[in-house]
Every structure is written in C-alpha cells, then in structure tokens.
ModelCIF file with pLDDT and N, C-alpha, C, O atoms, coordinates in Angstrom:
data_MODEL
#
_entry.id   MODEL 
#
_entity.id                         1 
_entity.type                       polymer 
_entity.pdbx_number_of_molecules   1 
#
_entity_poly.entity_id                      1 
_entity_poly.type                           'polypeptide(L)' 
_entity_poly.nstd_linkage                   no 
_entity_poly.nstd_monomer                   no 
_entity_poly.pdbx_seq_one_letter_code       
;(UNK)(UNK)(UNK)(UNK)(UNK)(UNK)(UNK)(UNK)(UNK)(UNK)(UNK)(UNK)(UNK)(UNK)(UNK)(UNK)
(UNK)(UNK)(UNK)(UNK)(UNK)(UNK)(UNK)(UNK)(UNK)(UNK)(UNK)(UNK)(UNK)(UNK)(UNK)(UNK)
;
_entity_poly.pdbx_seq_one_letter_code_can   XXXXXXXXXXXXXXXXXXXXXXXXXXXXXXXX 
_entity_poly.pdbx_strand_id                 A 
#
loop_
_entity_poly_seq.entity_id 
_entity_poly_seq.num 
_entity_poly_seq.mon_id 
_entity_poly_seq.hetero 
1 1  UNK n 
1 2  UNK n 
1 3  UNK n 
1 4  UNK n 
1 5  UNK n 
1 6  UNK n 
1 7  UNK n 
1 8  UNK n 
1 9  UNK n 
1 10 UNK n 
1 11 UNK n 
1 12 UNK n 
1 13 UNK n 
1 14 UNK n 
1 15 UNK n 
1 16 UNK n 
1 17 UNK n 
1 18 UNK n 
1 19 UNK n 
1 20 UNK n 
1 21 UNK n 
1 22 UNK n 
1 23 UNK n 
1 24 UNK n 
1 25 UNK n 
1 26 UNK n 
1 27 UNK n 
1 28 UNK n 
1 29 UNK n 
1 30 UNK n 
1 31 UNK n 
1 32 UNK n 
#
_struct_asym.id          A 
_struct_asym.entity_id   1 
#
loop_
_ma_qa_metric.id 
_ma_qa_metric.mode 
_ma_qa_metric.name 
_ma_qa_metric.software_group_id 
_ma_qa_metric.type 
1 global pLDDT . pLDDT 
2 local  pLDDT . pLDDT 
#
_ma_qa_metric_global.metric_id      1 
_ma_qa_metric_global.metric_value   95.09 
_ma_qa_metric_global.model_id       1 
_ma_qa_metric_global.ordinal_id     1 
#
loop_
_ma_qa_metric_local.label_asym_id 
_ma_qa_metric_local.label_comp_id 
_ma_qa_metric_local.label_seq_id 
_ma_qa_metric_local.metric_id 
_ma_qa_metric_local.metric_value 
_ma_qa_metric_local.model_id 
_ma_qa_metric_local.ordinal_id 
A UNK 1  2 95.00 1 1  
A UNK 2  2 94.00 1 2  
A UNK 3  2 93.00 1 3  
A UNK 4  2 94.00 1 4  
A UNK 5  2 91.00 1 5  
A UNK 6  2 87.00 1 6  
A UNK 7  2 88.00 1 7  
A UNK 8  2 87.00 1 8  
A UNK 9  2 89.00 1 9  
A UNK 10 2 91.00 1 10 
A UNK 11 2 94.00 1 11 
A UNK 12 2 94.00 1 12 
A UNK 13 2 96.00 1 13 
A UNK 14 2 96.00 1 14 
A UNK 15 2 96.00 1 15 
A UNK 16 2 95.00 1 16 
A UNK 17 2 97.00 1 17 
A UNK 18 2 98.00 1 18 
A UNK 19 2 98.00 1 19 
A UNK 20 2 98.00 1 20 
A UNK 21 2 97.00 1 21 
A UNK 22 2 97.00 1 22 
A UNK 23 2 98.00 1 23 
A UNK 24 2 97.00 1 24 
A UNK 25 2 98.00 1 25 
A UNK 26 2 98.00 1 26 
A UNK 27 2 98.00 1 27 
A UNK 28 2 98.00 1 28 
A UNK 29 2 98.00 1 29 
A UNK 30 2 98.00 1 30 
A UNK 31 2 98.00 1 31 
A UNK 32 2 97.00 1 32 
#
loop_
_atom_site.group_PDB 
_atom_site.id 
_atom_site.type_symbol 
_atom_site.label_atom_id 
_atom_site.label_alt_id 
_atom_site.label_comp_id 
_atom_site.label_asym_id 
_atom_site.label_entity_id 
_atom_site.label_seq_id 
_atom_site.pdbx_PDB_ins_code 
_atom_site.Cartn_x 
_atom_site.Cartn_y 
_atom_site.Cartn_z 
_atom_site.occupancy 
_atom_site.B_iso_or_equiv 
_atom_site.pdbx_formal_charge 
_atom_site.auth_seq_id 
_atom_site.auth_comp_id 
_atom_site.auth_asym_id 
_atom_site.auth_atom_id 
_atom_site.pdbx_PDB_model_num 
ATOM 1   N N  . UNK A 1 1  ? -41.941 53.385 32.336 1.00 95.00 ? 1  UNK A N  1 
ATOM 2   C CA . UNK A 1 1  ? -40.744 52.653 32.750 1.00 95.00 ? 1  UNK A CA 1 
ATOM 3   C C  . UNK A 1 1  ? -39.472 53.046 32.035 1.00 95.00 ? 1  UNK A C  1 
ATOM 4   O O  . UNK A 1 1  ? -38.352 52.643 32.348 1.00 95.00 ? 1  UNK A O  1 
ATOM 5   N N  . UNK A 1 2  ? -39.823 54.075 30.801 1.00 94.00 ? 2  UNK A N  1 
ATOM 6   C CA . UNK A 1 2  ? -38.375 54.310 30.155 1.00 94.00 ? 2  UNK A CA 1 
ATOM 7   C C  . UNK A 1 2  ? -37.584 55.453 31.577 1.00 94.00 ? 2  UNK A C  1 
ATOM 8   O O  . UNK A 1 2  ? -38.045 55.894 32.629 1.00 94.00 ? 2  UNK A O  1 
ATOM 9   N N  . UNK A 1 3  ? -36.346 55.563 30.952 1.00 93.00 ? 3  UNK A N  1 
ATOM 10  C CA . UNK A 1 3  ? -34.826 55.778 31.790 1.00 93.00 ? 3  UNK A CA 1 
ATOM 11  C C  . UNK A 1 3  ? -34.136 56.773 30.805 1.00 93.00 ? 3  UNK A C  1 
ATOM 12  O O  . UNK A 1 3  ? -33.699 56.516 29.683 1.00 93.00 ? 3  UNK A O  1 
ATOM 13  N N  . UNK A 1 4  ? -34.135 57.926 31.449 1.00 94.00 ? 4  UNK A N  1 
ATOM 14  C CA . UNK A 1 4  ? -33.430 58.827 30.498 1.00 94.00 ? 4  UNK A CA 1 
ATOM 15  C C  . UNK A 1 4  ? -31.649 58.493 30.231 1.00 94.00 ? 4  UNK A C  1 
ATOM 16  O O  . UNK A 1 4  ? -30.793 58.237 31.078 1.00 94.00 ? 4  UNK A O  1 
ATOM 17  N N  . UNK A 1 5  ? -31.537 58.593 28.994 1.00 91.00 ? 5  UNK A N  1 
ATOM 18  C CA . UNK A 1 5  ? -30.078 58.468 28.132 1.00 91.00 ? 5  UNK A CA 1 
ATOM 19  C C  . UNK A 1 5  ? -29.361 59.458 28.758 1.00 91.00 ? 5  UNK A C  1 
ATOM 20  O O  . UNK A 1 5  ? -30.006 60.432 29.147 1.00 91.00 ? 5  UNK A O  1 
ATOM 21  N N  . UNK A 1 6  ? -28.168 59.435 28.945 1.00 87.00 ? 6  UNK A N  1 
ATOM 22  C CA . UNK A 1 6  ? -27.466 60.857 28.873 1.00 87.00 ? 6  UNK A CA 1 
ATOM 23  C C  . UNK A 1 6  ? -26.180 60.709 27.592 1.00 87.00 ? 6  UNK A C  1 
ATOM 24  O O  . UNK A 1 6  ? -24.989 60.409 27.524 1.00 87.00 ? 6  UNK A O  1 
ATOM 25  N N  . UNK A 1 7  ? -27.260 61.119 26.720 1.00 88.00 ? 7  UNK A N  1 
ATOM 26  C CA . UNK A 1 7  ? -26.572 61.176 25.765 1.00 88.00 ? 7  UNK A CA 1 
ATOM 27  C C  . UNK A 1 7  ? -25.717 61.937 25.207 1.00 88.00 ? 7  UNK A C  1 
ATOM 28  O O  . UNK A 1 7  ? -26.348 62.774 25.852 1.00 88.00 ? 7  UNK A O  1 
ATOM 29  N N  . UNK A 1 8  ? -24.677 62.676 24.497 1.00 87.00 ? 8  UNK A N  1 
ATOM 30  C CA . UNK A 1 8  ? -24.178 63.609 23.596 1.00 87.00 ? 8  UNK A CA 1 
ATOM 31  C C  . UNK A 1 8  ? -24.887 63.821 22.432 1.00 87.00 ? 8  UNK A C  1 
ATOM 32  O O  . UNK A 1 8  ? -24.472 64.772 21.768 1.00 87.00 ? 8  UNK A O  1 
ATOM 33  N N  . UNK A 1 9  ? -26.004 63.113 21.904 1.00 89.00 ? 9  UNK A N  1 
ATOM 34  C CA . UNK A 1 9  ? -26.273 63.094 20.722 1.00 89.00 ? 9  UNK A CA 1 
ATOM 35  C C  . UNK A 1 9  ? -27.722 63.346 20.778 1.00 89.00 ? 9  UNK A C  1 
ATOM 36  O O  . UNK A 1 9  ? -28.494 63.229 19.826 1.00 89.00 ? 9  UNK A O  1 
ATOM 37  N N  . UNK A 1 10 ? -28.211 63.920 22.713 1.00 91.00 ? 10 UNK A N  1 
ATOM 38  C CA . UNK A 1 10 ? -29.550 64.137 22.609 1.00 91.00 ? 10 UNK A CA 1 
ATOM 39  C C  . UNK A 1 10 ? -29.550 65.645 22.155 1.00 91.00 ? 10 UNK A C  1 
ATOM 40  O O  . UNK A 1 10 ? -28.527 66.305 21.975 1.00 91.00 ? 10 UNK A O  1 
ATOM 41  N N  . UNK A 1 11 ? -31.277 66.252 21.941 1.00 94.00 ? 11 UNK A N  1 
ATOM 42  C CA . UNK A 1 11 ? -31.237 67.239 21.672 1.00 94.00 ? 11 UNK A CA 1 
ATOM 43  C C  . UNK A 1 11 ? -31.446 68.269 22.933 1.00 94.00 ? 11 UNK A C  1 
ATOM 44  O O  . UNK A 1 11 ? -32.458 67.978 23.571 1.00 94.00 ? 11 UNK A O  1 
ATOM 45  N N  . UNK A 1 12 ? -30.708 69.438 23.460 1.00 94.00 ? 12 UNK A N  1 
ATOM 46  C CA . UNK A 1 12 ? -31.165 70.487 24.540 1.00 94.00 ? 12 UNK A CA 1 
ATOM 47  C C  . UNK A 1 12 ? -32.277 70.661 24.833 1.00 94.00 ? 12 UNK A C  1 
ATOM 48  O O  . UNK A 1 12 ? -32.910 70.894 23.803 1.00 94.00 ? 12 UNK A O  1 
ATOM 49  N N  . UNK A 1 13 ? -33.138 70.687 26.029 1.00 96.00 ? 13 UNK A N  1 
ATOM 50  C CA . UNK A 1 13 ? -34.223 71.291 26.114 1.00 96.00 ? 13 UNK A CA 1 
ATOM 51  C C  . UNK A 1 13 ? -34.345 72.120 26.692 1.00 96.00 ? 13 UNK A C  1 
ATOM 52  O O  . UNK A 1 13 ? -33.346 72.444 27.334 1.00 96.00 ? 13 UNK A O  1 
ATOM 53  N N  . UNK A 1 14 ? -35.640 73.021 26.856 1.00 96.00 ? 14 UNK A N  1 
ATOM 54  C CA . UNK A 1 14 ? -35.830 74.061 28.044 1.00 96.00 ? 14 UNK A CA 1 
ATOM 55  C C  . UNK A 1 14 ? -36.906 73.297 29.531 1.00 96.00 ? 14 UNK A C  1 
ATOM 56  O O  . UNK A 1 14 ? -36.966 73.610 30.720 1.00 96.00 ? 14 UNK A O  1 
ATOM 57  N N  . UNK A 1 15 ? -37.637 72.183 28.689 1.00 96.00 ? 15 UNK A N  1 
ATOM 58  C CA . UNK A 1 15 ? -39.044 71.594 29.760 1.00 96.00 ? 15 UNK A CA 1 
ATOM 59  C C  . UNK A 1 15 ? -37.659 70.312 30.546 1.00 96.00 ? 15 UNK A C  1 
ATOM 60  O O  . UNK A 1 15 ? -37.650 69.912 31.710 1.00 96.00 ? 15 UNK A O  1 
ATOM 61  N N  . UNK A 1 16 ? -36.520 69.903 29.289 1.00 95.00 ? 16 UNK A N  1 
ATOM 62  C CA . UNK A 1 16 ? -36.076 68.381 30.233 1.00 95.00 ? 16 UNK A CA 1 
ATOM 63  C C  . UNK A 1 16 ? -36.914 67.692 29.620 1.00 95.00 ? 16 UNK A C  1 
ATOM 64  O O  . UNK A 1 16 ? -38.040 68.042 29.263 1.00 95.00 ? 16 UNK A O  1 
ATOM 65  N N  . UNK A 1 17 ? -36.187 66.271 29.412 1.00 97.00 ? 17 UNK A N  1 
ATOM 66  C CA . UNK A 1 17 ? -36.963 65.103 29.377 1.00 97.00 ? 17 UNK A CA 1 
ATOM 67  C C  . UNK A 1 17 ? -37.318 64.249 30.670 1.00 97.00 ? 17 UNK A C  1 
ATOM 68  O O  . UNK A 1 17 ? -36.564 63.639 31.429 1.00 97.00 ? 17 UNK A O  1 
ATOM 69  N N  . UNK A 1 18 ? -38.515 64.374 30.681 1.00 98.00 ? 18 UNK A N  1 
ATOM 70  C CA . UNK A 1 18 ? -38.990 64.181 32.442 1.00 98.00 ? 18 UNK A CA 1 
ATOM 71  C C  . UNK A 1 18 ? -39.547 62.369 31.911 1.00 98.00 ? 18 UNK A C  1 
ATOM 72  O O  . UNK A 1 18 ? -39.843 61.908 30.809 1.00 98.00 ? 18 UNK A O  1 
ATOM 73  N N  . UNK A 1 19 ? -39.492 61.809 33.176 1.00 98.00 ? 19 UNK A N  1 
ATOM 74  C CA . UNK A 1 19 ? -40.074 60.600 33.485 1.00 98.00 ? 19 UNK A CA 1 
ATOM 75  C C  . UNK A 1 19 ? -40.973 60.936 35.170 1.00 98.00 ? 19 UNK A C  1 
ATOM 76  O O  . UNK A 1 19 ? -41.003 61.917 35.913 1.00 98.00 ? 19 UNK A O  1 
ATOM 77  N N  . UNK A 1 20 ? -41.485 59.826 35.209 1.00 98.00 ? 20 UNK A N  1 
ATOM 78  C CA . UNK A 1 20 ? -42.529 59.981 36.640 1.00 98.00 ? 20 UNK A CA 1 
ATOM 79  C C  . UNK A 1 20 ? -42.936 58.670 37.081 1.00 98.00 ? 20 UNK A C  1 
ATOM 80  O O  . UNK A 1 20 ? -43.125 57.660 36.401 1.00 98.00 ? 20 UNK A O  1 
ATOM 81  N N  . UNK A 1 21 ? -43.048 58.850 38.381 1.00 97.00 ? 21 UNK A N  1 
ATOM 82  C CA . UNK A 1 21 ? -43.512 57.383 38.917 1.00 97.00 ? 21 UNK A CA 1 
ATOM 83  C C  . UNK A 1 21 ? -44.117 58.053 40.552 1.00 97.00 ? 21 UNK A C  1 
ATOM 84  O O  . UNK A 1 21 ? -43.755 59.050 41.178 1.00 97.00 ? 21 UNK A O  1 
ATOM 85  N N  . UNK A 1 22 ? -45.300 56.875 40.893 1.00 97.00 ? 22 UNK A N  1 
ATOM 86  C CA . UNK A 1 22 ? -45.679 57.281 42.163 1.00 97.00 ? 22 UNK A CA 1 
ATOM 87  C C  . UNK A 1 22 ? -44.652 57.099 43.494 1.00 97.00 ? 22 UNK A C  1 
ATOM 88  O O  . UNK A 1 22 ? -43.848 56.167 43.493 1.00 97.00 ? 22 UNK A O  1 
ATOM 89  N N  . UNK A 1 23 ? -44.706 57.818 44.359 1.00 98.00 ? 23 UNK A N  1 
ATOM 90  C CA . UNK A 1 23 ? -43.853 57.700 45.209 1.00 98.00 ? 23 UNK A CA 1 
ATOM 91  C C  . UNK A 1 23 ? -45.259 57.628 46.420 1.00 98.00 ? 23 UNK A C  1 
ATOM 92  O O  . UNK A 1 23 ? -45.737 58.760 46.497 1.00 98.00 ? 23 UNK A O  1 
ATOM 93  N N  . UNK A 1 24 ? -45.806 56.900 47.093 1.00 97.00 ? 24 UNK A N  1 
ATOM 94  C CA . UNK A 1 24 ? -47.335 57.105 47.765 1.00 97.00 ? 24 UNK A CA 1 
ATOM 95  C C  . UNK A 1 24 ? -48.461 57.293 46.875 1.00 97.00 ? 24 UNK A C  1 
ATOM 96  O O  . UNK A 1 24 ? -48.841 56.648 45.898 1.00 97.00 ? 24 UNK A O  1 
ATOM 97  N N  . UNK A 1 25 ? -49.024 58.618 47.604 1.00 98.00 ? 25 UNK A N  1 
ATOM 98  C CA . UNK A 1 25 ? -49.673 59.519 46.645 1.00 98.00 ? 25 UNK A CA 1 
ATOM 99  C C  . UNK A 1 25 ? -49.270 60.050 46.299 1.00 98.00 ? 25 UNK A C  1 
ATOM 100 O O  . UNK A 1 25 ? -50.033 60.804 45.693 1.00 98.00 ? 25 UNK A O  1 
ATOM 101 N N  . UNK A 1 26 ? -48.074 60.369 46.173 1.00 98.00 ? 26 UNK A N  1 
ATOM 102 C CA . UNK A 1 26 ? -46.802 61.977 45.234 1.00 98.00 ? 26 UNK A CA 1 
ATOM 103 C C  . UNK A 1 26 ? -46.558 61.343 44.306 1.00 98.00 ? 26 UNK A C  1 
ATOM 104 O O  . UNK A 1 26 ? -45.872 60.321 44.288 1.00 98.00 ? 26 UNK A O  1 
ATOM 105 N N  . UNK A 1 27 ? -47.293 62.070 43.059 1.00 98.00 ? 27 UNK A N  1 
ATOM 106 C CA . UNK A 1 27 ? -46.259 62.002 41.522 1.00 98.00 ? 27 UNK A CA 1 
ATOM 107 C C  . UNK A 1 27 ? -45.038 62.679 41.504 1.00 98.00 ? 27 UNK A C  1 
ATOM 108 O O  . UNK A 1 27 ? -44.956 63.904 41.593 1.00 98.00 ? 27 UNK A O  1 
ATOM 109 N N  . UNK A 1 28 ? -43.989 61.845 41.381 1.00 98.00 ? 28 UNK A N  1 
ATOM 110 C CA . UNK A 1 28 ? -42.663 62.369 41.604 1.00 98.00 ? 28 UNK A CA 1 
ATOM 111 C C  . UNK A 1 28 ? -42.279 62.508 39.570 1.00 98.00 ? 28 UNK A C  1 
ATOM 112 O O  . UNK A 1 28 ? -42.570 61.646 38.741 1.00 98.00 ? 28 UNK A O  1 
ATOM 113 N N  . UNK A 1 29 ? -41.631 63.761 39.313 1.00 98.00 ? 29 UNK A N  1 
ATOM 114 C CA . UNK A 1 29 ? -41.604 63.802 38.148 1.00 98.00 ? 29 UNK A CA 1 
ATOM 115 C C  . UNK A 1 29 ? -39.792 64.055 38.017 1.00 98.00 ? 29 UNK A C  1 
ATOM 116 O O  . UNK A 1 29 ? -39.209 64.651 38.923 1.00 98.00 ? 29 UNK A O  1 
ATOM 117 N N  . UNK A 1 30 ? -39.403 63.784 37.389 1.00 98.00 ? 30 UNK A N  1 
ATOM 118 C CA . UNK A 1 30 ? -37.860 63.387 37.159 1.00 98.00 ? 30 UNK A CA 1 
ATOM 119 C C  . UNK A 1 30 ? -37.562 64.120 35.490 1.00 98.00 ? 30 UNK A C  1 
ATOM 120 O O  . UNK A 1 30 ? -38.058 63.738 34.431 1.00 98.00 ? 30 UNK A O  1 
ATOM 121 N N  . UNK A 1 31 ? -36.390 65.513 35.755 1.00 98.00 ? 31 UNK A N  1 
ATOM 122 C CA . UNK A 1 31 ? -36.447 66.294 34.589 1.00 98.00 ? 31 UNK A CA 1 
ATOM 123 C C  . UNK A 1 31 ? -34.866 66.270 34.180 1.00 98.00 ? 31 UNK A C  1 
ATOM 124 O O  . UNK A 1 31 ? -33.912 66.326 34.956 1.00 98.00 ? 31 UNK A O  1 
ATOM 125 N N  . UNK A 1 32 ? -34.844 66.176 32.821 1.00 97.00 ? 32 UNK A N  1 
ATOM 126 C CA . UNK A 1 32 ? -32.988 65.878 32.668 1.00 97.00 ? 32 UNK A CA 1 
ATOM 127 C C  . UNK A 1 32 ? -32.863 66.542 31.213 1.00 97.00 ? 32 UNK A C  1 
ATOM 128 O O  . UNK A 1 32 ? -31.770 66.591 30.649 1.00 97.00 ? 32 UNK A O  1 
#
C-alpha cells in the first residue's frame, strides 16, 4: 500500500522504486 515520494532528497536509481497491485489477474508493477 506504500506510494512513491517524489522527492529531491531521494536517491537515483537504475531498477526505480516500483510498487504493485493486482489489476484482475495482471500484476501491474509501477516504477519511479
């Protein structure tokens, strides 16, 4: 249930900080 920050003070990634939730049967994965 966490909600990505858009922070200035996060750190860069190359993977994203992903979250996920079912959408049906589709794992929907959410990358930021």
């Amino acid at each position: 249930g966490r909600q990505y920050n858009n922070s200035p003070d996060n750190a860069p990634t190359w993977h994203g900080y992903s979250t996920a939730k079912w959408d049906g049967d589709t794992l929907v994965v959410d990358s930021r």
